[in-house]
C-alpha atoms as a PDB file:
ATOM      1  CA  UNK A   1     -76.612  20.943  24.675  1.00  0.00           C
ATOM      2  CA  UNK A   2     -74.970  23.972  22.700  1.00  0.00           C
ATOM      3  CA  UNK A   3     -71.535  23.991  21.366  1.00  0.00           C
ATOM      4  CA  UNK A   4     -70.145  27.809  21.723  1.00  0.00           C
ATOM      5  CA  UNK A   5     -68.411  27.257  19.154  1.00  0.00           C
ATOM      6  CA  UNK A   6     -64.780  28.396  17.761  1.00  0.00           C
ATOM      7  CA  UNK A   7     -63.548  25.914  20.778  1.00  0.00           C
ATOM      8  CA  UNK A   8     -59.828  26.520  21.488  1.00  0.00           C
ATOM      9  CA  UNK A   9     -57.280  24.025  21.735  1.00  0.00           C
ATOM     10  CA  UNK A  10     -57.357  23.617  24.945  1.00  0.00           C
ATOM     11  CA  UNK A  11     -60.216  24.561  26.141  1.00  0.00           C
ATOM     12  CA  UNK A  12     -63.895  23.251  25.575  1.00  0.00           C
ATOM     13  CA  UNK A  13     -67.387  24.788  26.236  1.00  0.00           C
ATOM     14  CA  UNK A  14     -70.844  23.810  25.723  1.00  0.00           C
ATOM     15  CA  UNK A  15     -73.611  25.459  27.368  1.00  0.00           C
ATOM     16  CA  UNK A  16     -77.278  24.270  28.670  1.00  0.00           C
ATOM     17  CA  UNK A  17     -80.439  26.314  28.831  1.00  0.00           C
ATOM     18  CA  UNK A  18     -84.127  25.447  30.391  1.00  0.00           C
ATOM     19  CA  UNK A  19     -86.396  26.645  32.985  1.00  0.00           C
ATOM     20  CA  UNK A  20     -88.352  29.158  33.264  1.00  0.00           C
ATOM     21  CA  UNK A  21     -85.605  31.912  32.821  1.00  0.00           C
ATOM     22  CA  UNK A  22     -84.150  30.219  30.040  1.00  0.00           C
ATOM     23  CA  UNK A  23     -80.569  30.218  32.079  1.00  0.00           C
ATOM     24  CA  UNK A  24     -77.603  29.034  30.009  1.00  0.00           C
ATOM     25  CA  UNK A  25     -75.450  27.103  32.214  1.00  0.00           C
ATOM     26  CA  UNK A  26     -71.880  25.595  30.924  1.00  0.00           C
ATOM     27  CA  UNK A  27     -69.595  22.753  31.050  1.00  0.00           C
ATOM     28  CA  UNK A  28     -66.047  24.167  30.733  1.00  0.00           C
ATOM     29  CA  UNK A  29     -63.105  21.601  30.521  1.00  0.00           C
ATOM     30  CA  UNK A  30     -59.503  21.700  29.863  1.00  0.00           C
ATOM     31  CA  UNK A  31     -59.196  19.109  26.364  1.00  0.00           C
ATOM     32  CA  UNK A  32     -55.687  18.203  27.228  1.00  0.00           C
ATOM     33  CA  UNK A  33     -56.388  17.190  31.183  1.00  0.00           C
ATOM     34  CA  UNK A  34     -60.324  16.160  30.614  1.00  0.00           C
ATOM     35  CA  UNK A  35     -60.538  17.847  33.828  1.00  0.00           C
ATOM     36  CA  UNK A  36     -64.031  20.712  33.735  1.00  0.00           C
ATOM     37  CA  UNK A  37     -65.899  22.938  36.139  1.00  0.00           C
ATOM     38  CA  UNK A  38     -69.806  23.497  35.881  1.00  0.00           C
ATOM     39  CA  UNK A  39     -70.585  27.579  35.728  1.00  0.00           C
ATOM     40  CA  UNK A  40     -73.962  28.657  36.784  1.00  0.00           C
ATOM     41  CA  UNK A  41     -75.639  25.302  37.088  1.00  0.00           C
ATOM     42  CA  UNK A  42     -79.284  25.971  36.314  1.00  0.00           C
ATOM     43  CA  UNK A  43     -82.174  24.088  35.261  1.00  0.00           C
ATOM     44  CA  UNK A  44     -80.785  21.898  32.550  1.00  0.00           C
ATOM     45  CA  UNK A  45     -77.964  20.714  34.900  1.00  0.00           C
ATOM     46  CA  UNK A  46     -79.300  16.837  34.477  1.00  0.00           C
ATOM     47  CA  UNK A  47     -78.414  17.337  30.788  1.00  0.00           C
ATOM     48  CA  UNK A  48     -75.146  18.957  31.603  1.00  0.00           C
ATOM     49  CA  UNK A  49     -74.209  16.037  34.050  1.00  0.00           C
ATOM     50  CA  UNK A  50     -75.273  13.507  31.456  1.00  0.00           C
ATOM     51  CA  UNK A  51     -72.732  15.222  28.818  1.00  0.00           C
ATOM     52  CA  UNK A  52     -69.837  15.099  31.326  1.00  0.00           C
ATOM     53  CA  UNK A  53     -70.206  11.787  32.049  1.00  0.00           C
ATOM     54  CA  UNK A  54     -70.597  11.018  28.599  1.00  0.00           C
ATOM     55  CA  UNK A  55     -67.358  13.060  27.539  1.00  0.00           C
ATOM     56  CA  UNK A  56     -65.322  11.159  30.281  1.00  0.00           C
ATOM     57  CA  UNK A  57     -64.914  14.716  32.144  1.00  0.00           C
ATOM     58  CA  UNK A  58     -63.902  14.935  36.003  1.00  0.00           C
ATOM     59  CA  UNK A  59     -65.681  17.863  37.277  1.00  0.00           C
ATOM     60  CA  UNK A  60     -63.444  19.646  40.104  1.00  0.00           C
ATOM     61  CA  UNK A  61     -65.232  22.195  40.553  1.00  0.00           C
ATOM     62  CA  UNK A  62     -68.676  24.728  40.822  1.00  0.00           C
ATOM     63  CA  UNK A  63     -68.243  28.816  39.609  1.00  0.00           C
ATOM     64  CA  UNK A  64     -70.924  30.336  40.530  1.00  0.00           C
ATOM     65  CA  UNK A  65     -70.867  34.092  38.577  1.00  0.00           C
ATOM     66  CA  UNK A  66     -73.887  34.838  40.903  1.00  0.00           C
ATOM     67  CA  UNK A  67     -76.466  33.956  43.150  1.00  0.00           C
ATOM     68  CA  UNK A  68     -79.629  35.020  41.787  1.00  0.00           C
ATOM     69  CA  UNK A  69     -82.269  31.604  41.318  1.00  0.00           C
ATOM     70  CA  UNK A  70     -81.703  30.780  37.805  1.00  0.00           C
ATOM     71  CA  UNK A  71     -78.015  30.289  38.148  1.00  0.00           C
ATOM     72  CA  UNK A  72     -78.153  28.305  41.486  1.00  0.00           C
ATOM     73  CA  UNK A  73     -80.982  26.307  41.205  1.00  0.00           C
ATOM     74  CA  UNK A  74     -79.462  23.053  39.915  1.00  0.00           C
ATOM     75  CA  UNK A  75     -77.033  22.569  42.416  1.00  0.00           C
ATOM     76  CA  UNK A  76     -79.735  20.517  44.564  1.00  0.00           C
ATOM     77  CA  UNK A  77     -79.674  18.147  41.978  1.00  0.00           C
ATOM     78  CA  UNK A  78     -75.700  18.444  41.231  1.00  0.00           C
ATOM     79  CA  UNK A  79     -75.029  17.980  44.369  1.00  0.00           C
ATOM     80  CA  UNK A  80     -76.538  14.134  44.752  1.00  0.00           C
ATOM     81  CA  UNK A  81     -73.679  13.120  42.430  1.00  0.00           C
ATOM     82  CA  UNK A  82     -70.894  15.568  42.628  1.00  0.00           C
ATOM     83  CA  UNK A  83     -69.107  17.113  45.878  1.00  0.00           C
ATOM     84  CA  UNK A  84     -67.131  19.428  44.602  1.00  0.00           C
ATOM     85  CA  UNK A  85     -65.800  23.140  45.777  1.00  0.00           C
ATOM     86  CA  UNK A  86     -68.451  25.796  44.886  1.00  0.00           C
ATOM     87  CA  UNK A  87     -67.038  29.252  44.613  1.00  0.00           C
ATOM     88  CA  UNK A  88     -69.202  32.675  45.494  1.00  0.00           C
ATOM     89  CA  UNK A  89     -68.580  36.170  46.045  1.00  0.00           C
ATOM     90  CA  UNK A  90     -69.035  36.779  49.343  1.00  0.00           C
ATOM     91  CA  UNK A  91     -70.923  39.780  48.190  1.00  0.00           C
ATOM     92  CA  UNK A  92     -73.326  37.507  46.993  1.00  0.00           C
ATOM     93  CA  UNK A  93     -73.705  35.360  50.242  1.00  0.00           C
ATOM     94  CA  UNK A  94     -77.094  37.081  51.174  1.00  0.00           C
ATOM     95  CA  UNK A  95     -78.562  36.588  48.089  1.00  0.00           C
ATOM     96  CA  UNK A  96     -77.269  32.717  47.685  1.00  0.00           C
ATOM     97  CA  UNK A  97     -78.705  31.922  51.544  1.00  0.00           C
ATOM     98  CA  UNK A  98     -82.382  33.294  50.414  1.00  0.00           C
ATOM     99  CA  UNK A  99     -82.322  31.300  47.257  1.00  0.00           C
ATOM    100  CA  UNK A 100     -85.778  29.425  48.840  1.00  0.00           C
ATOM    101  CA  UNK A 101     -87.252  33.020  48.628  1.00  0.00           C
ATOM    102  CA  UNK A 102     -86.033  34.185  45.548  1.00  0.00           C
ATOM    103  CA  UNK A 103     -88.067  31.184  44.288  1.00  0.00           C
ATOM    104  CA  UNK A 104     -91.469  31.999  46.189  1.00  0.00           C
ATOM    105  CA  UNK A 105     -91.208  35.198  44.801  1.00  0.00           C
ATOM    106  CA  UNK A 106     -91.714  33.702  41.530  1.00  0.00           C
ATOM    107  CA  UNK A 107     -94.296  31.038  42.607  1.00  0.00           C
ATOM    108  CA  UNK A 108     -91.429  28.650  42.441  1.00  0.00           C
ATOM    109  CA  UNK A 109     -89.548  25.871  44.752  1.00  0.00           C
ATOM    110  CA  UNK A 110     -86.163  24.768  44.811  1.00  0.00           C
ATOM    111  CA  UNK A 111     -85.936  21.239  44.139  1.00  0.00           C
ATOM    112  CA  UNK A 112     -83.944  21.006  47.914  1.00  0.00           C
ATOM    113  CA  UNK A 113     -81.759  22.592  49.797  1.00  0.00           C
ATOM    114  CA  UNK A 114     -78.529  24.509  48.659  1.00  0.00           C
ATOM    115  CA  UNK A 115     -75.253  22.826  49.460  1.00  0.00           C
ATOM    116  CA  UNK A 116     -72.872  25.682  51.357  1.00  0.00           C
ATOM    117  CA  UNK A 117     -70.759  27.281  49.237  1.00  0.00           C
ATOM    118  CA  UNK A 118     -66.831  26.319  50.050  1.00  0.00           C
ATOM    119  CA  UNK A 119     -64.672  29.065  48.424  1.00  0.00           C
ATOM    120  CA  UNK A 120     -64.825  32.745  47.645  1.00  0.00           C
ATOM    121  CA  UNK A 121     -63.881  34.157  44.504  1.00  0.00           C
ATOM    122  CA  UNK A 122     -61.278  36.487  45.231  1.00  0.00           C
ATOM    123  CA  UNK A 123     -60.927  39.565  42.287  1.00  0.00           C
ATOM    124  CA  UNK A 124     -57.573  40.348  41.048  1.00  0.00           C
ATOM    125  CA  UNK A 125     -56.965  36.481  41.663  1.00  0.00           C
ATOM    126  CA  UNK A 126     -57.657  33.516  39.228  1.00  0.00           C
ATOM    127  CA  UNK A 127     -58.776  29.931  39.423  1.00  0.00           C
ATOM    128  CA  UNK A 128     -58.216  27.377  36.696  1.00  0.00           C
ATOM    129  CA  UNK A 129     -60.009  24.023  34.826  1.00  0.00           C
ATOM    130  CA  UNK A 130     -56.930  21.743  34.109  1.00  0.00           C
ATOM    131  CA  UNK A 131     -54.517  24.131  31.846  1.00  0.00           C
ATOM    132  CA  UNK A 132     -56.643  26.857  31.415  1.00  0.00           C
ATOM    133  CA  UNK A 133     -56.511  29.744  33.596  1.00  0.00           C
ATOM    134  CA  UNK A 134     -59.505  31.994  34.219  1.00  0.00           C
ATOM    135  CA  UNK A 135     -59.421  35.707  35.966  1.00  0.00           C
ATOM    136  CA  UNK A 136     -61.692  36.089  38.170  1.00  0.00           C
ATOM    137  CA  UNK A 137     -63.237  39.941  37.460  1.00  0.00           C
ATOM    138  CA  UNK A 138     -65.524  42.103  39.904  1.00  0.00           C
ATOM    139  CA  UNK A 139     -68.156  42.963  38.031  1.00  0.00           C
ATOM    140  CA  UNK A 140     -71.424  44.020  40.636  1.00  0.00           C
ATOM    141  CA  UNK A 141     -74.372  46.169  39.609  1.00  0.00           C
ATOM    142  CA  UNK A 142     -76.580  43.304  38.303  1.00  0.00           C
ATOM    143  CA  UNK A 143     -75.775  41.582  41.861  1.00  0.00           C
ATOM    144  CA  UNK A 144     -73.363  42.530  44.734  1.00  0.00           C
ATOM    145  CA  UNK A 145     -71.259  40.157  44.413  1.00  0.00           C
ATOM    146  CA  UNK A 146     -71.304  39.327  40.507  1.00  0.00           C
ATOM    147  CA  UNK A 147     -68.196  38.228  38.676  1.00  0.00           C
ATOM    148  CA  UNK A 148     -67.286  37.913  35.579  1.00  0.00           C
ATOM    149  CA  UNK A 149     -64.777  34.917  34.297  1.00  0.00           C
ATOM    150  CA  UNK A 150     -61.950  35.520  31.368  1.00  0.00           C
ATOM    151  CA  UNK A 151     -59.844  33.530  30.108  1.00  0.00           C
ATOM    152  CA  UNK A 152     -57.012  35.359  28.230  1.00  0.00           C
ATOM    153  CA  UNK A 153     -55.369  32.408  26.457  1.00  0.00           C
ATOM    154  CA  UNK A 154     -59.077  31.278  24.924  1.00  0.00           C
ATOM    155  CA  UNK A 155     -59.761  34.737  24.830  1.00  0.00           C
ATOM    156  CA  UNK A 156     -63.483  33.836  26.211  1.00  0.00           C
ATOM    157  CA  UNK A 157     -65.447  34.905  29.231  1.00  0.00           C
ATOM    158  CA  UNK A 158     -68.280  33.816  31.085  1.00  0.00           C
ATOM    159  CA  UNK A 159     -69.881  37.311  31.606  1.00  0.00           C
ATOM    160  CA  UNK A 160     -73.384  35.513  33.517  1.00  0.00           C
ATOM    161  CA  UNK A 161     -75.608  38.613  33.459  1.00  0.00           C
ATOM    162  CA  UNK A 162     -73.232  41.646  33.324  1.00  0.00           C
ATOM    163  CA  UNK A 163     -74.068  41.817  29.575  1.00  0.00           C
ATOM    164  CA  UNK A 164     -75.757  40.172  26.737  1.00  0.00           C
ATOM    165  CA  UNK A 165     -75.913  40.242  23.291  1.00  0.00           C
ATOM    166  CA  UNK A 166     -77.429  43.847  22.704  1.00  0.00           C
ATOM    167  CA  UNK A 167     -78.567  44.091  26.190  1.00  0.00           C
ATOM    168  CA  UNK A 168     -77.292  44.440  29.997  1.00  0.00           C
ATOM    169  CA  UNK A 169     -78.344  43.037  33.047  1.00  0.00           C
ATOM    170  CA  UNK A 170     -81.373  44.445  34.750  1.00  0.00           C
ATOM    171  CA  UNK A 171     -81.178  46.192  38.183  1.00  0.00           C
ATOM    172  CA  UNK A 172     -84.660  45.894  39.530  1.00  0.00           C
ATOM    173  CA  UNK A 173     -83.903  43.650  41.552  1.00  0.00           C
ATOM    174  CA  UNK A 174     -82.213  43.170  45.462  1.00  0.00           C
ATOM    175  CA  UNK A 175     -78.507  44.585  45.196  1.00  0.00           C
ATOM    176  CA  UNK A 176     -79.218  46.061  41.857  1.00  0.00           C
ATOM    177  CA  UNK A 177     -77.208  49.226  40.781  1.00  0.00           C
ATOM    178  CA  UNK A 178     -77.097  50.425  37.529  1.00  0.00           C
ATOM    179  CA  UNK A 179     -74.717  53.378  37.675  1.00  0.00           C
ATOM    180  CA  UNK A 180     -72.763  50.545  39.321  1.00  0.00           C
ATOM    181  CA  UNK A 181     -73.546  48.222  36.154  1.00  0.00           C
ATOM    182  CA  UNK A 182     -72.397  50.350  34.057  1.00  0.00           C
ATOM    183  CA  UNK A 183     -69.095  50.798  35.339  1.00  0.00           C
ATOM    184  CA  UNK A 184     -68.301  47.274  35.844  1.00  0.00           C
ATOM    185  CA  UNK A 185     -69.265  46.546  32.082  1.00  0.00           C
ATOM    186  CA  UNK A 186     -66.873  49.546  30.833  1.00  0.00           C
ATOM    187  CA  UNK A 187     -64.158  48.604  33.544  1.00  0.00           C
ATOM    188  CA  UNK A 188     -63.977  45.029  33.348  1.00  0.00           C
ATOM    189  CA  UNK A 189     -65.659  43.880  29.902  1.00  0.00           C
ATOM    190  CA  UNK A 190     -64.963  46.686  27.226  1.00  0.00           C
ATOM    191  CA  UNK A 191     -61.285  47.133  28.317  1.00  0.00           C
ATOM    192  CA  UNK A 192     -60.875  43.500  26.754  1.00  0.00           C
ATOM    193  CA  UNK A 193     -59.858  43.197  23.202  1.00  0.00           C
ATOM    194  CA  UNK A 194     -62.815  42.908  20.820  1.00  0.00           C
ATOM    195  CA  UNK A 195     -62.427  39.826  19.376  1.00  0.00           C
ATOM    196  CA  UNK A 196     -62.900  37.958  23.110  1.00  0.00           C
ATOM    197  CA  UNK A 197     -66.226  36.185  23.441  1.00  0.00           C
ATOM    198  CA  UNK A 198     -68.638  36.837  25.910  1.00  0.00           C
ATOM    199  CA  UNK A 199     -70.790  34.205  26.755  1.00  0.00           C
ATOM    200  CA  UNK A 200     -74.090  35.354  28.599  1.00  0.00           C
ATOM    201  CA  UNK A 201     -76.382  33.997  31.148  1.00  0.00           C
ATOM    202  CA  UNK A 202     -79.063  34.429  28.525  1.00  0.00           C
ATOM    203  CA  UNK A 203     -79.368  34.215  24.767  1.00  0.00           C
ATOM    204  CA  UNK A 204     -76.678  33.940  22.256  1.00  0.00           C
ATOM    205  CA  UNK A 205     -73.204  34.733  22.589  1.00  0.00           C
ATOM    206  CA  UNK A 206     -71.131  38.056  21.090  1.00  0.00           C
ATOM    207  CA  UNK A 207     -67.758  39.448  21.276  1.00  0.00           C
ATOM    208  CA  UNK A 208     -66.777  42.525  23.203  1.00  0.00           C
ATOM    209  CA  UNK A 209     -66.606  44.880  19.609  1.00  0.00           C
ATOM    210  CA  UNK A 210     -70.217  43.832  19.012  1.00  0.00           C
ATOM    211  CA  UNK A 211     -71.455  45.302  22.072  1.00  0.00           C
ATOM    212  CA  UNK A 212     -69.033  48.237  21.960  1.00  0.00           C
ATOM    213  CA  UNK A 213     -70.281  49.068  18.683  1.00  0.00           C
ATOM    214  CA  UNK A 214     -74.015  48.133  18.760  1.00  0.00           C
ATOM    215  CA  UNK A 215     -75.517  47.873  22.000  1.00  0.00           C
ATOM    216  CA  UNK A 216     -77.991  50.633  22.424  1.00  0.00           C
ATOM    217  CA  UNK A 217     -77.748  50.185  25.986  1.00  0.00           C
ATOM    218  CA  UNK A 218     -73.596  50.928  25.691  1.00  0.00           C
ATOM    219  CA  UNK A 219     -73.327  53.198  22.873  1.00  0.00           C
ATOM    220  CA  UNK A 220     -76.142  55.721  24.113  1.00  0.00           C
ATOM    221  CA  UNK A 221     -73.972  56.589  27.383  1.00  0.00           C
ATOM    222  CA  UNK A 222     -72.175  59.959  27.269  1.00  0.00           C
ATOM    223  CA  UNK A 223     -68.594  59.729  28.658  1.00  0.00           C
ATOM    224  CA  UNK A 224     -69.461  61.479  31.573  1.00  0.00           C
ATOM    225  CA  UNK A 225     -72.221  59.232  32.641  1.00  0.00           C
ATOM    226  CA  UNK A 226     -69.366  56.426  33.241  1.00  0.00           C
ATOM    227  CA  UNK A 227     -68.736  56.271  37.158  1.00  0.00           C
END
């Protein structure tokens, strides 16, 4: 378990990595309600169960950012304990129902089956954990139906594999687009202020003015490459 750190006063994130990807899931919760949602449960999700039980925490909830295998497949294994809403893209529905592929593909098997997923994430809307509200942002290339999660008031968001700390998401795979990643990241992530934290699917966090400013993969686009 990994605090973020720079935790807000209401709200409270730690994140959990493992597998084979080395996914970072998180346990988000509001500290004023104890109530918390699970986003992108991966591999470590018995660790990140254990620490919400051990914080008192009533998970209400599932965000998934998107479907690809390392951000779905602990929800098997969430699912014995917890029924809770999970939220999707709709976008993102293929992807999510050939999860058991996605895994033979890497000589891997899902620990069971996925539960369905319950709600869509809408963009333009928002959904909250307790207190804290998060905006719900359409941001595809890496995956059809990715989205990215920001909270203004914590001035944090969970960006799953749009971008990463001097990197972007790849687009190699099913659904990939990278003119289409590109735009999303300068539409949806470098239009926030600088000082909001991004917190990745994968490796450390940053802030929005360390990518703006530093990542080769951001900084080395002429203007008119932008869609």
């Amino acid at each position: 378990m990994t605090p973020t750190g720079g935790a807000s006063e209401k709200l409270e994130i730690r994140s959990f990595t493992g597998g084979a990807f080395s996914e970072n899931g998180y346990l988000v919760w509001c500290a004023d309600t104890k109530e918390a949602a699970v986003v992108d449960p991966g591999a470590a999700v018995g660790e990140l169960l254990a620490a919400a039980t051990d914080q008192g925490l009533q998970v209400t909830a599932v965000f998934l950012t998107h479907a690809h295998l390392d951000h779905v497949e602990g929800l098997p294994e969430l699912r014995k304990t917890l029924d809770v809403p999970i939220y999707l893209h709709p976008a993102d529905r293929a992807l999510y129902d050939r999860a058991a592929q996605q895994a033979e593909a890497f000589g891997m098997r899902l620990p069971g089956p996925l539960p369905e997923p319950d709600r869509v994430f809408e963009p333009g809307t928002s959904v909250t954990v307790g207190e804290v509200e998060f905006e719900v942002r359409f941001t595809p290339g890496h995956a059809p139906g990715h989205v990215t999660l920001f909270a203004p008031s914590q001035g944090v968001a969970l960006v799953g594999d749009v971008v990463f700390a001097g990197s972007i998401g790849r687009t190699d795979l099913p659904g990939g687009d990278m003119q289409q990643l590109l735009a999303s990241i300068r539409r949806e992530i470098l239009s926030l202020p600088d000082d909001v934290r991004l917190l990745p699917g994968h490796g450390p966090e940053t802030t929005v003015g360390r990518e703006r400013t530093g990542n080769p993969f951001l900084i080395s686009q002429s203007p008119g490459t932008w869609a």
